[in-house]
C-alpha atoms as a PDB file:
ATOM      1  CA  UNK A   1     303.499  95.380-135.571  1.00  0.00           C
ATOM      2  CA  UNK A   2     303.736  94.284-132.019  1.00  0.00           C
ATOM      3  CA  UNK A   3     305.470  96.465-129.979  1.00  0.00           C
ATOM      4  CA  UNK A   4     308.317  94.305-128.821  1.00  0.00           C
ATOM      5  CA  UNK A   5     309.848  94.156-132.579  1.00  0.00           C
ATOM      6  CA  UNK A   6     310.682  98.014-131.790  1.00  0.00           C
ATOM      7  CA  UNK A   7     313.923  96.094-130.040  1.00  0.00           C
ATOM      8  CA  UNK A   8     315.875  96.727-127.299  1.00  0.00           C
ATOM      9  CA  UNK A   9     316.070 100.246-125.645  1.00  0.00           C
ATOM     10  CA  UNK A  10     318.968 102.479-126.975  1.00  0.00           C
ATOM     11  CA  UNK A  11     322.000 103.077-124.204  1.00  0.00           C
ATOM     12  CA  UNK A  12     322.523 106.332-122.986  1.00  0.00           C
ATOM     13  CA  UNK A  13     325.088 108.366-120.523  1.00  0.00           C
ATOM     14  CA  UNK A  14     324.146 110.572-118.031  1.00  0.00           C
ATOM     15  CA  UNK A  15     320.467 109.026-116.991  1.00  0.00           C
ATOM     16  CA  UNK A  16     319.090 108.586-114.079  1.00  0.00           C
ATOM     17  CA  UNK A  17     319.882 105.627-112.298  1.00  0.00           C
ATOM     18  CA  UNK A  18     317.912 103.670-109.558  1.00  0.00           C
ATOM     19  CA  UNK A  19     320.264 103.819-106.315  1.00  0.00           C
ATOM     20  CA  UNK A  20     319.167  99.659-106.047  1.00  0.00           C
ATOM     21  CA  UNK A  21     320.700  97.070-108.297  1.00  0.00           C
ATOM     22  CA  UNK A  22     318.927  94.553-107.422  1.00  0.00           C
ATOM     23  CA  UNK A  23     315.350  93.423-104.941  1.00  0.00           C
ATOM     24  CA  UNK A  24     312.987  96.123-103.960  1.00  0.00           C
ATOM     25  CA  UNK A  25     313.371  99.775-104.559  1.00  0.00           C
ATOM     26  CA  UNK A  26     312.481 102.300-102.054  1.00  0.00           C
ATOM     27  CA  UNK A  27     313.839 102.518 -98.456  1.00  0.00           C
ATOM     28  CA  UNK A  28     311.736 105.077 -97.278  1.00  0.00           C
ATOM     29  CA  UNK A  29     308.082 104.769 -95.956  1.00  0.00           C
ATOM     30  CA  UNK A  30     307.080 106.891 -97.908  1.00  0.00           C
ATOM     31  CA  UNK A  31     308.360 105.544-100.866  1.00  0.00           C
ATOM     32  CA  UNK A  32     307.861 102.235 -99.781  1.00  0.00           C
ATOM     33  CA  UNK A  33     303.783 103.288 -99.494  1.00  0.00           C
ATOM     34  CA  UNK A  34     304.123 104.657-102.927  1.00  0.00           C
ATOM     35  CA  UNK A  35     305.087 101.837-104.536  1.00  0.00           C
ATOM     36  CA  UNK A  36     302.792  99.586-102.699  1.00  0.00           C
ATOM     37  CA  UNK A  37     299.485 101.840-103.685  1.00  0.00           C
ATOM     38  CA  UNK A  38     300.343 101.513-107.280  1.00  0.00           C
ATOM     39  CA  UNK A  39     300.698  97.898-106.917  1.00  0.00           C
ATOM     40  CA  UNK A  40     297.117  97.166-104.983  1.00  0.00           C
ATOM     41  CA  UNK A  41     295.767  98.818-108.176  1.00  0.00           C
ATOM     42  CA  UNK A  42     296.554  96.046-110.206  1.00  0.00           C
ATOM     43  CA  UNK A  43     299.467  97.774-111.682  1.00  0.00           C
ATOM     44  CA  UNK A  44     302.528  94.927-109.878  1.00  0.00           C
ATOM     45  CA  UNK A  45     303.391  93.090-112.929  1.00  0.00           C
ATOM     46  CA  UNK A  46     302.951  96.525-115.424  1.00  0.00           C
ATOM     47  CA  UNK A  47     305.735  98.539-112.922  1.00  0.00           C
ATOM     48  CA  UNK A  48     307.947  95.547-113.321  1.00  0.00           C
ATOM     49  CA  UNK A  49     308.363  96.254-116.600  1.00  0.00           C
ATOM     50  CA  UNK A  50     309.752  99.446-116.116  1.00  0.00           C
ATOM     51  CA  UNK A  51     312.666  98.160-113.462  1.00  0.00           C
ATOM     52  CA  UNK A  52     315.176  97.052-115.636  1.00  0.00           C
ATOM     53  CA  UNK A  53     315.129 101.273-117.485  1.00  0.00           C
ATOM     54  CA  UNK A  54     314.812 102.648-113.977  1.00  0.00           C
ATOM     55  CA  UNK A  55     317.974 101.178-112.953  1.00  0.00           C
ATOM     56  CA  UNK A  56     319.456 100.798-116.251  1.00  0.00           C
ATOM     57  CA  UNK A  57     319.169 104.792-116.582  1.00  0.00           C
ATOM     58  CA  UNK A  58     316.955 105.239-119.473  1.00  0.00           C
ATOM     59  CA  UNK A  59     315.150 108.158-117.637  1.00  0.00           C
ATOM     60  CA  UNK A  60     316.902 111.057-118.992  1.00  0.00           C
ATOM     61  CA  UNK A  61     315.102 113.968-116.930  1.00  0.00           C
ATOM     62  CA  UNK A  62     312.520 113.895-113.941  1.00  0.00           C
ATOM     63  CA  UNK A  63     310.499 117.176-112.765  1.00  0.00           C
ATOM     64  CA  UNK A  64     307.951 117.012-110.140  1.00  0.00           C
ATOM     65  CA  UNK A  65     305.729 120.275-109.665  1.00  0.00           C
ATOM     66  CA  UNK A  66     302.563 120.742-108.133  1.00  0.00           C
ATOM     67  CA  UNK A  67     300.032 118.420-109.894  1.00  0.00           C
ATOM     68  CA  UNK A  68     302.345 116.784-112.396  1.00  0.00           C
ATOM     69  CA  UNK A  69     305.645 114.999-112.178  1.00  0.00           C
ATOM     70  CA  UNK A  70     307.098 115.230-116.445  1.00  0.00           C
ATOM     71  CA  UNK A  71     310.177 112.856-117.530  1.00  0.00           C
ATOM     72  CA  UNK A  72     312.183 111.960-120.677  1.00  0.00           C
ATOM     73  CA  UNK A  73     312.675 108.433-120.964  1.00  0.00           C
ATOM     74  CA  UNK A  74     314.861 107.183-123.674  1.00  0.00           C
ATOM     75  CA  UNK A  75     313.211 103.767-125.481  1.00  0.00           C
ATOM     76  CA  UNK A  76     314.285 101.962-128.558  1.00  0.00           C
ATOM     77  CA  UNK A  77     313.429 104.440-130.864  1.00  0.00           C
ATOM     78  CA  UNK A  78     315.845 107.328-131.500  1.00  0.00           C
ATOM     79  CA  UNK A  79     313.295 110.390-129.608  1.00  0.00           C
ATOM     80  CA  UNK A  80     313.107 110.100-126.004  1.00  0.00           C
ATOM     81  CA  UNK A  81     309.218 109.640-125.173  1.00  0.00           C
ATOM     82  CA  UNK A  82     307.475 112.512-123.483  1.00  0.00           C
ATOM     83  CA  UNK A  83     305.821 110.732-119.618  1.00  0.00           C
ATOM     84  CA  UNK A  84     303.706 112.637-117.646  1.00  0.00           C
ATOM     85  CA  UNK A  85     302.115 111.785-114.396  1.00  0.00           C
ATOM     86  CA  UNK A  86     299.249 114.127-113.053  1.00  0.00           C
ATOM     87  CA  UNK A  87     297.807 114.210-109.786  1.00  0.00           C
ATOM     88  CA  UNK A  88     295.164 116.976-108.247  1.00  0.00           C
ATOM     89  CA  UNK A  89     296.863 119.635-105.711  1.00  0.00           C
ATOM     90  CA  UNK A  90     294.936 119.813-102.264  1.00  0.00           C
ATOM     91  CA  UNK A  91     293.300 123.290-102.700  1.00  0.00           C
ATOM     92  CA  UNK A  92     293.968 126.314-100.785  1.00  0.00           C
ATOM     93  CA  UNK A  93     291.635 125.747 -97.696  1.00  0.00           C
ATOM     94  CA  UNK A  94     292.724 122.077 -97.231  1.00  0.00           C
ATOM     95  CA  UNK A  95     296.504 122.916 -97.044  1.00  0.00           C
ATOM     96  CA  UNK A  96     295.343 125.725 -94.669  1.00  0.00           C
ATOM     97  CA  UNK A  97     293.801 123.731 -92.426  1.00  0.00           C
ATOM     98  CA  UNK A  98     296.326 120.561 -93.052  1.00  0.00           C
ATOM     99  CA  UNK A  99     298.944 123.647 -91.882  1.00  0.00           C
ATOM    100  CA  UNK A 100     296.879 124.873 -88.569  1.00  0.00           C
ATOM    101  CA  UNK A 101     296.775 120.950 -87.542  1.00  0.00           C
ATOM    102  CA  UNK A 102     300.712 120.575 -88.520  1.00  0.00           C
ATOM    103  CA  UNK A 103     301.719 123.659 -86.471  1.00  0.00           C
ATOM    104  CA  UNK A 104     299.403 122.546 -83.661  1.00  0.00           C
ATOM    105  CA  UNK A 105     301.165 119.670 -82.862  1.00  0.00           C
ATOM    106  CA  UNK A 106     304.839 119.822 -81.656  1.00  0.00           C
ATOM    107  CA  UNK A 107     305.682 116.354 -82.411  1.00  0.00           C
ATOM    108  CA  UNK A 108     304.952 117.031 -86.612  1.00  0.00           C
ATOM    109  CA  UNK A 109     306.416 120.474 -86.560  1.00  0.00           C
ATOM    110  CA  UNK A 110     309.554 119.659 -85.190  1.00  0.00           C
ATOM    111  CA  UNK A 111     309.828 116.498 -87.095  1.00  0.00           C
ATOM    112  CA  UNK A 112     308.596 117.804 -90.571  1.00  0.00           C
ATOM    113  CA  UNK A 113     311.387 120.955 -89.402  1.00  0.00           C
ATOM    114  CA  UNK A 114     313.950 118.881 -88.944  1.00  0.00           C
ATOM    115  CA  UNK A 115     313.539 117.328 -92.887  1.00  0.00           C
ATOM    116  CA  UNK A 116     311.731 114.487 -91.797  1.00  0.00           C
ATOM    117  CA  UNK A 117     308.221 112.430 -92.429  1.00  0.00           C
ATOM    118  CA  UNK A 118     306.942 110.583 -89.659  1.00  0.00           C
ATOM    119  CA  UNK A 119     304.904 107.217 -90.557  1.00  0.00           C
ATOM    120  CA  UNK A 120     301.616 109.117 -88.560  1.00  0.00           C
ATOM    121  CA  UNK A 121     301.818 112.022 -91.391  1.00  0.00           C
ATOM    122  CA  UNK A 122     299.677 110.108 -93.826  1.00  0.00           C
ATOM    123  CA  UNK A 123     296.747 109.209 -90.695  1.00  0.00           C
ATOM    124  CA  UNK A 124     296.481 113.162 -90.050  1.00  0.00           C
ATOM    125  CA  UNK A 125     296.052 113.686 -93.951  1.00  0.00           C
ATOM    126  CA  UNK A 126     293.698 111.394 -94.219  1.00  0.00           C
ATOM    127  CA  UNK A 127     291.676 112.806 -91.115  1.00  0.00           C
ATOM    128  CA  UNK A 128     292.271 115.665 -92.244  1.00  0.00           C
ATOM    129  CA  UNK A 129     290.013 114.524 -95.643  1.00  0.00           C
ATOM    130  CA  UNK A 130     293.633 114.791 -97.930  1.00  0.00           C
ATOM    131  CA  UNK A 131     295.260 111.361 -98.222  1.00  0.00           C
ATOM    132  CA  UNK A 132     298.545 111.928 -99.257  1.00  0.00           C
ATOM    133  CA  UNK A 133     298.537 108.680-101.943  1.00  0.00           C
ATOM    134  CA  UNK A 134     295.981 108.120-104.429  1.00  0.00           C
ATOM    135  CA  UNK A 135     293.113 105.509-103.871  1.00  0.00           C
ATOM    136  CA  UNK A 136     292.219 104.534-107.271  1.00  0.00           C
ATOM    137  CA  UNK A 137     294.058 104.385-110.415  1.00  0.00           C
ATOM    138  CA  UNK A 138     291.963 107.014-111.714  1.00  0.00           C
ATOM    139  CA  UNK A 139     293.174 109.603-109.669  1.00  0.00           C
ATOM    140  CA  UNK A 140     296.712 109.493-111.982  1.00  0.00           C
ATOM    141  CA  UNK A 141     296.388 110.853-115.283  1.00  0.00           C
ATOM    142  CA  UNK A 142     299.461 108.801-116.835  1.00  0.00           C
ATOM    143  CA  UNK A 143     300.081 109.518-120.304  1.00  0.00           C
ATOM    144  CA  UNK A 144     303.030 108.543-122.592  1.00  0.00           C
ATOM    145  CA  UNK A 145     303.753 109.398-126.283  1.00  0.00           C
ATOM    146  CA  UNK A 146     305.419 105.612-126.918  1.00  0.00           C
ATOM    147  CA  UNK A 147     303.040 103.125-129.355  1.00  0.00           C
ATOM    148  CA  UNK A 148     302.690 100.259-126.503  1.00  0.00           C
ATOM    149  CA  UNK A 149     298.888 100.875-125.517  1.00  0.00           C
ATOM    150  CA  UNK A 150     299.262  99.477-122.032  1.00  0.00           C
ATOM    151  CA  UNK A 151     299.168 101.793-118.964  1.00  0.00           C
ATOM    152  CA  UNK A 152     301.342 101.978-117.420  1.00  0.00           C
ATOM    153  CA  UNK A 153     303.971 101.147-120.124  1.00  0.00           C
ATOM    154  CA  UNK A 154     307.675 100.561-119.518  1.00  0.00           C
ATOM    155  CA  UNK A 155     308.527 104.307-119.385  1.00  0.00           C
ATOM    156  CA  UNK A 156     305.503 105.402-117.062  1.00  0.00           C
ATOM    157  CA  UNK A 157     306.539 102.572-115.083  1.00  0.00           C
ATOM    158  CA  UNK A 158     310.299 103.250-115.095  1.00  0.00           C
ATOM    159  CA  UNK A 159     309.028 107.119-113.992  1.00  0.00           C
ATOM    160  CA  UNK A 160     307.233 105.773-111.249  1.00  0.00           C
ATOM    161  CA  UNK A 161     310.176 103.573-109.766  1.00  0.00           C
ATOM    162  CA  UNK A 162     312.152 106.892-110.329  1.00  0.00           C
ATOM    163  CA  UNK A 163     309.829 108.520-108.829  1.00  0.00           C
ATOM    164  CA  UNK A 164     309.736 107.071-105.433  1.00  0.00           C
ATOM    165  CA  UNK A 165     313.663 107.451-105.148  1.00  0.00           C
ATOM    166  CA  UNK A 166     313.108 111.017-105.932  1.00  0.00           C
ATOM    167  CA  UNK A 167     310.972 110.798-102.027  1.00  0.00           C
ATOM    168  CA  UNK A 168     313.389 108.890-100.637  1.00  0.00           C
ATOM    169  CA  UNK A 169     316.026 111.785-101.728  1.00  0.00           C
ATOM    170  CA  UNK A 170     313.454 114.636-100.554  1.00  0.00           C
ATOM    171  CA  UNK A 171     310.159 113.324 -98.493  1.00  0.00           C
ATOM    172  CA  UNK A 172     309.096 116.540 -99.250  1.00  0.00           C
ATOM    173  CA  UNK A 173     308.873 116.302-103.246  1.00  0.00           C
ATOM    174  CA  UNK A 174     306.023 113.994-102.040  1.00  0.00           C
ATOM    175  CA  UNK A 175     304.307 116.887-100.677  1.00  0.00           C
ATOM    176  CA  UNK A 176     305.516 119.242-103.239  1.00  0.00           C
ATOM    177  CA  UNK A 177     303.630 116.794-105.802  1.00  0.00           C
ATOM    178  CA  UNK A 178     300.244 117.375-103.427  1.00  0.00           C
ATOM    179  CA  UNK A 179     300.470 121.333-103.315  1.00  0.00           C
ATOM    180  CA  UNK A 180     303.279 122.499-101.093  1.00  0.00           C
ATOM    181  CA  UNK A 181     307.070 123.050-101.868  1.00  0.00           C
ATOM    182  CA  UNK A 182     309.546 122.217 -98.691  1.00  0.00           C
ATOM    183  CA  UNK A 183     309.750 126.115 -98.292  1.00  0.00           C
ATOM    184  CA  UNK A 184     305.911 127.068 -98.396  1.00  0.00           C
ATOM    185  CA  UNK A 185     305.156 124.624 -95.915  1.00  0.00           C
ATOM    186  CA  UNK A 186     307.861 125.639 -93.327  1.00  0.00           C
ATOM    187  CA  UNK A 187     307.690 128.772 -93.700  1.00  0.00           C
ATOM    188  CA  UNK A 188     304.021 128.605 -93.252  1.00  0.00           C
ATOM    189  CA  UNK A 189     304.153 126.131 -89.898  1.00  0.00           C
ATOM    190  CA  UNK A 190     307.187 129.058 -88.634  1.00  0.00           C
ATOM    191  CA  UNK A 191     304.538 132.009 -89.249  1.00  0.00           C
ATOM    192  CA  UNK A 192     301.864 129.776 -87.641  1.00  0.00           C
ATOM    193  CA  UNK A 193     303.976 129.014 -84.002  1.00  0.00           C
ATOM    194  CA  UNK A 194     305.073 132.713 -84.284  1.00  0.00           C
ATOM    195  CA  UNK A 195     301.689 134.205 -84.446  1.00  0.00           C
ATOM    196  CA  UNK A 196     300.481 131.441 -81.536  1.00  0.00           C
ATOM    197  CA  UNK A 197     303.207 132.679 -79.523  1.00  0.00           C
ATOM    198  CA  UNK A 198     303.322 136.281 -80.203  1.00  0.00           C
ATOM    199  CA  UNK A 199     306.780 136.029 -81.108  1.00  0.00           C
ATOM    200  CA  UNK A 200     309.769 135.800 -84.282  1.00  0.00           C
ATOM    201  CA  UNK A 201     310.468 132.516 -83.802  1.00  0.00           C
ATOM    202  CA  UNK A 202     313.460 131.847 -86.142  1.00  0.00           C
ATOM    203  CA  UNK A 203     313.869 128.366 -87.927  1.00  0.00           C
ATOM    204  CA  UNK A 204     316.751 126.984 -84.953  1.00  0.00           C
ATOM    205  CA  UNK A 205     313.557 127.815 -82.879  1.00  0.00           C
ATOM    206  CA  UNK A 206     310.653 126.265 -84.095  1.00  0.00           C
ATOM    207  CA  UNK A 207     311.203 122.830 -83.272  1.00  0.00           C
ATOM    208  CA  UNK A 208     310.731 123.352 -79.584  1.00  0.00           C
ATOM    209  CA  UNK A 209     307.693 121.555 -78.000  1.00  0.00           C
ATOM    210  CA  UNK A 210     305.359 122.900 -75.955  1.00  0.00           C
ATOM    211  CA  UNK A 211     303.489 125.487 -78.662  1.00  0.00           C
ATOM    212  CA  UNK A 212     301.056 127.883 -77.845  1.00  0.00           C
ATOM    213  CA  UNK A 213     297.751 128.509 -79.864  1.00  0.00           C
ATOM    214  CA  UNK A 214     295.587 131.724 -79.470  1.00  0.00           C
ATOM    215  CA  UNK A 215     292.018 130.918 -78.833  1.00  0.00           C
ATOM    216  CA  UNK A 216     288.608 133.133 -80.197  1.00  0.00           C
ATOM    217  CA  UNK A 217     289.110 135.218 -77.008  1.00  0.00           C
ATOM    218  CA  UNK A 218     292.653 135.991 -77.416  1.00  0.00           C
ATOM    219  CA  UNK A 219     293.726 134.059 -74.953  1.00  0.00           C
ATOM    220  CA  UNK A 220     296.907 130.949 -75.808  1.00  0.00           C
ATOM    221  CA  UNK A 221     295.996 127.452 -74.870  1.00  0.00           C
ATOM    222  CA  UNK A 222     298.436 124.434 -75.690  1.00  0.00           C
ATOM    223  CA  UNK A 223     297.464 122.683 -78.241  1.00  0.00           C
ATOM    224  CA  UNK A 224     299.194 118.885 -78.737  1.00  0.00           C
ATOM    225  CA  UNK A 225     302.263 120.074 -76.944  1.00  0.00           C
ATOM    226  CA  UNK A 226     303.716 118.068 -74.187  1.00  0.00           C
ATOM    227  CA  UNK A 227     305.654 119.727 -71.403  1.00  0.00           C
ATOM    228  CA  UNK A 228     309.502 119.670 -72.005  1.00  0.00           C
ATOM    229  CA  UNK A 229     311.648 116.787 -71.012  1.00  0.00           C
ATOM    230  CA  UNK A 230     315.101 116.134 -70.218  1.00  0.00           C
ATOM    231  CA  UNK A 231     317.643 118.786 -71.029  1.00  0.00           C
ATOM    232  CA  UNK A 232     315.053 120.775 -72.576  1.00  0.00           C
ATOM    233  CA  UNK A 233     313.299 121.295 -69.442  1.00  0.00           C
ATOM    234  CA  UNK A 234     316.295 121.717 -67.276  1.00  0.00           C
ATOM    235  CA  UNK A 235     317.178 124.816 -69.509  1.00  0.00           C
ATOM    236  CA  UNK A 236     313.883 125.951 -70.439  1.00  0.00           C
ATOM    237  CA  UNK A 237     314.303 128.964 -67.715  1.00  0.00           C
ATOM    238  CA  UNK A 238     318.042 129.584 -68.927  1.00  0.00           C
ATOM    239  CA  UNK A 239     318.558 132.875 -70.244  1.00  0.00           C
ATOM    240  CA  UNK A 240     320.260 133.088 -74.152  1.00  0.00           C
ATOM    241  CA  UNK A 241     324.010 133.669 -73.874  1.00  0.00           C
ATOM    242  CA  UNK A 242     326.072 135.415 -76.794  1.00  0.00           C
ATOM    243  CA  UNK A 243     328.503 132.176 -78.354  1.00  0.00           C
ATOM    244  CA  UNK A 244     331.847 134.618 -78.082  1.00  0.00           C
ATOM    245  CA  UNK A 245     330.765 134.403 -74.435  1.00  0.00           C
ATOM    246  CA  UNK A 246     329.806 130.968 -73.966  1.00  0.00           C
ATOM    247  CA  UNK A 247     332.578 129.484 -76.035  1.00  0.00           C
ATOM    248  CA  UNK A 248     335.139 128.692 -73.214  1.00  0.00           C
ATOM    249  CA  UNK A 249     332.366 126.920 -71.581  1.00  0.00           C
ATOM    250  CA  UNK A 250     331.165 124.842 -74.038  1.00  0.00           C
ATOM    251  CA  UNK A 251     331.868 121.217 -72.669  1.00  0.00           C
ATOM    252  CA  UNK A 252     330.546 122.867 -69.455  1.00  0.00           C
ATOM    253  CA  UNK A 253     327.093 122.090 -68.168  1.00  0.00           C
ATOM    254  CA  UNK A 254     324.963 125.094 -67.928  1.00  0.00           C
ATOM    255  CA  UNK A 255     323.412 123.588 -64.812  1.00  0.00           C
ATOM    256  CA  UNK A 256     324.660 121.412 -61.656  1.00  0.00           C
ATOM    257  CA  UNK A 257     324.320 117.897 -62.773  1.00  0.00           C
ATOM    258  CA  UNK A 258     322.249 115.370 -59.882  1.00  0.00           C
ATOM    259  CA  UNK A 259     324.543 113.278 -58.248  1.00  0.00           C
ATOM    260  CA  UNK A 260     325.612 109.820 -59.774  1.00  0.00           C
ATOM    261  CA  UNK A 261     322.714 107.447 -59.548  1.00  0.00           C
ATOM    262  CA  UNK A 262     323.460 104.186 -56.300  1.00  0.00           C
ATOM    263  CA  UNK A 263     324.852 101.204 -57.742  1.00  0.00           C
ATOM    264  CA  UNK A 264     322.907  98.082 -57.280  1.00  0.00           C
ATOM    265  CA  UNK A 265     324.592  95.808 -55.449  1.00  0.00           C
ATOM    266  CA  UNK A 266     324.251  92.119 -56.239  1.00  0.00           C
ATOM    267  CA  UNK A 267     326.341  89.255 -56.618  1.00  0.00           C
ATOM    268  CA  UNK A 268     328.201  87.586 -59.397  1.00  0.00           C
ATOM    269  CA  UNK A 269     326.038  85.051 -59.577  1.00  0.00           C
ATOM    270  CA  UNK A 270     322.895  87.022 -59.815  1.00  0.00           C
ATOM    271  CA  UNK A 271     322.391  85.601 -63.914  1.00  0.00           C
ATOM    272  CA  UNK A 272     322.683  81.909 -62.899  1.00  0.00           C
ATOM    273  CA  UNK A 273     319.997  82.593 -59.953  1.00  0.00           C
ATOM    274  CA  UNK A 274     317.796  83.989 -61.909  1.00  0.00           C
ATOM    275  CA  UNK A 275     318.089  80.643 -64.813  1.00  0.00           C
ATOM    276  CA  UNK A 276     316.763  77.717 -64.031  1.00  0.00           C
ATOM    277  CA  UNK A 277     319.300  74.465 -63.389  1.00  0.00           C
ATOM    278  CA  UNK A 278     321.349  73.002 -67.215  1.00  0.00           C
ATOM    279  CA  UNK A 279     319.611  70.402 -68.878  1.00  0.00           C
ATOM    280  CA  UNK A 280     321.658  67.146 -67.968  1.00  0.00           C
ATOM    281  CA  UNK A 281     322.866  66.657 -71.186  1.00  0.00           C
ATOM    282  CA  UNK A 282     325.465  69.886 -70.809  1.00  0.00           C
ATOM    283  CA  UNK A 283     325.893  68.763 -66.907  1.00  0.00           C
ATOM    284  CA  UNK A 284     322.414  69.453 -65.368  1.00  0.00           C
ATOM    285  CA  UNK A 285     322.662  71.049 -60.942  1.00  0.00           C
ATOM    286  CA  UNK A 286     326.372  69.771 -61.366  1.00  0.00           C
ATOM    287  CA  UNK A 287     327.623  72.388 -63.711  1.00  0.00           C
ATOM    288  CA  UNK A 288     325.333  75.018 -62.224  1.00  0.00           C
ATOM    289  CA  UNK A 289     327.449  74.658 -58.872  1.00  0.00           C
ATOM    290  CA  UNK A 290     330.655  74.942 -60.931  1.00  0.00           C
ATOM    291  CA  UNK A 291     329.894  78.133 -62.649  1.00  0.00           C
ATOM    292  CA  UNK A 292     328.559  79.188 -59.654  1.00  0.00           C
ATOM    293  CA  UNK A 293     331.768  79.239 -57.912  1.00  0.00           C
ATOM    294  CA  UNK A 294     333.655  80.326 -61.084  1.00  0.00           C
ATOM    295  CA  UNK A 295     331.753  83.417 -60.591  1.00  0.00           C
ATOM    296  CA  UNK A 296     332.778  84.231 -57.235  1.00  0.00           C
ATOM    297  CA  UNK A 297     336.145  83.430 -57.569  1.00  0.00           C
ATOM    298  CA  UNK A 298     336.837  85.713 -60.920  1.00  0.00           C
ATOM    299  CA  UNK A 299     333.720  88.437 -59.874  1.00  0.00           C
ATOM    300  CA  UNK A 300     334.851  92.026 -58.475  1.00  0.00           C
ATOM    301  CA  UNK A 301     333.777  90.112 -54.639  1.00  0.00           C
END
């Protein structure tokens, strides 16, 4: 019996529903990398199989955990099939070191502190010998209780679109999947500045550039950090004020703010010197000399 006389898929309430109707799915980069790694495997025309159940809810439950992401998708038959999608966990001494070089480097703590993923996260992985996406097929261990023998079939692949919304919703999960829940990891990269520093630094706090790493002699050294900019700098040297305090002042600036910048001067035709004459079929040097003294006669002088 071939597997399409099973029929269509039975309706449900409740599933999960892809956030897109319609065109591509995954707005993320991370996502969006997802998605295309399963497709340079060969997989493109298996996934779109599973679009129409991603978005037309048949994927009753989704759980990712480190190592295995487990759904429920609900096919033709009355039993939702049991989908599993395994992938190893970094081991202990990778995500340590993957952690040192994260905390090391202001620009991915306080981006990965602030709930965020930059696009150069998967290039320190990889250097750091942990790519965050699989490189071959084999590295997924997909398995599905439905009869179609294809892999993936519609409900792996209906997991996988799912899946990649679930990043999307939480870039995180994406690292939770590898190893390391949201919490571990910050808490982690907040114990790691703290110790460099000597200090409690307290989540509010840990986004601050310019870290400090202790060295085999005891000594700190920066490490990735560049010197503050901007407001940061101007009140790196302020001391902390209570709020009950500072509350009357708060559309105050805590320091004297530089004079207001010289205004260019220039003329009001300073755009039409800096074109070149109209072509002569829209009034060529003629019509340059008439906007020209437009200009001057609506400008500010």
């Amino acid at each position: 019996m071939d597997f399409a006389d099973y029929g269509r898929p039975r309706k449900v309430d409740g599933g999960l529903r892809a956030r897109s109707a319609r065109g591509a799915i995954g707005r993320s980069w991370w996502s969006r990398r997802f998605l295309e790694v399963l497709e340079s495997f060969a997989l493109g025309t298996r996934l779109t199989r599973g679009r129409s159940y991603a978005r037309a809810g048949q994927v009753l439950r989704l759980d990712i955990a480190p190592g295995r992401v487990t759904a429920q998708v609900q096919g033709s038959r009355p039993r939702p099939y049991e989908v599993s999608i395994a992938l190893a966990t970094f081991p202990a001494a990778l995500w340590t070191r993957i952690e040192d070089e994260l905390a090391g480097q202001a620009f991915f703590s306080a981006r990965l502190l602030a709930g965020d993923l930059p696009d150069e996260l998967e290039e320190l992985f990889v250097t750091a010998g942990a790519p965050l996406f699989p490189t071959a097929v084999d590295e997924l261990t997909q398995r599905c209780n439905c009869p179609d023998f294809a892999v993936p079939c519609k409900h792996l692949a209906a997991t996988f679109y799912l899946l990649a919304e679930a990043f999307d919703a939480d870039p995180f999960e994406l690292l939770h999947w590898r190893g390391r829940s949201r919490t571990d990891l910050l808490d982690r990269l907040r114990a790691r500045r703290a110790e460099a520093t000597g200090t409690a630094v307290s989540p509010a706090s840990a986004a601050v550039p310019g870290e400090l790493r202790s060295t085999s002699d005891g000594s700190s050294s920066a490490v990735g950090a560049l010197p503050p900019v901007g407001a940061a700098r101007a009140l790196a040297g302020l001391a902390v004020t209570p709020l009950a305090e500072a509350a009357d002042r708060f559309w105050a600036s805590p320091v004297p703010l530089p004079d207001r910048p010289p205004r260019l001067a220039t003329g009001p035709d300073l755009l039409l010197r800096q074109l070149g004459p109209p072509a002569p079929a829209i009034g060529g040097p003629g019509l340059l000399e008439r906007l020209r003294r437009a200009y001057r006669a609506f400008g500010p002088g």
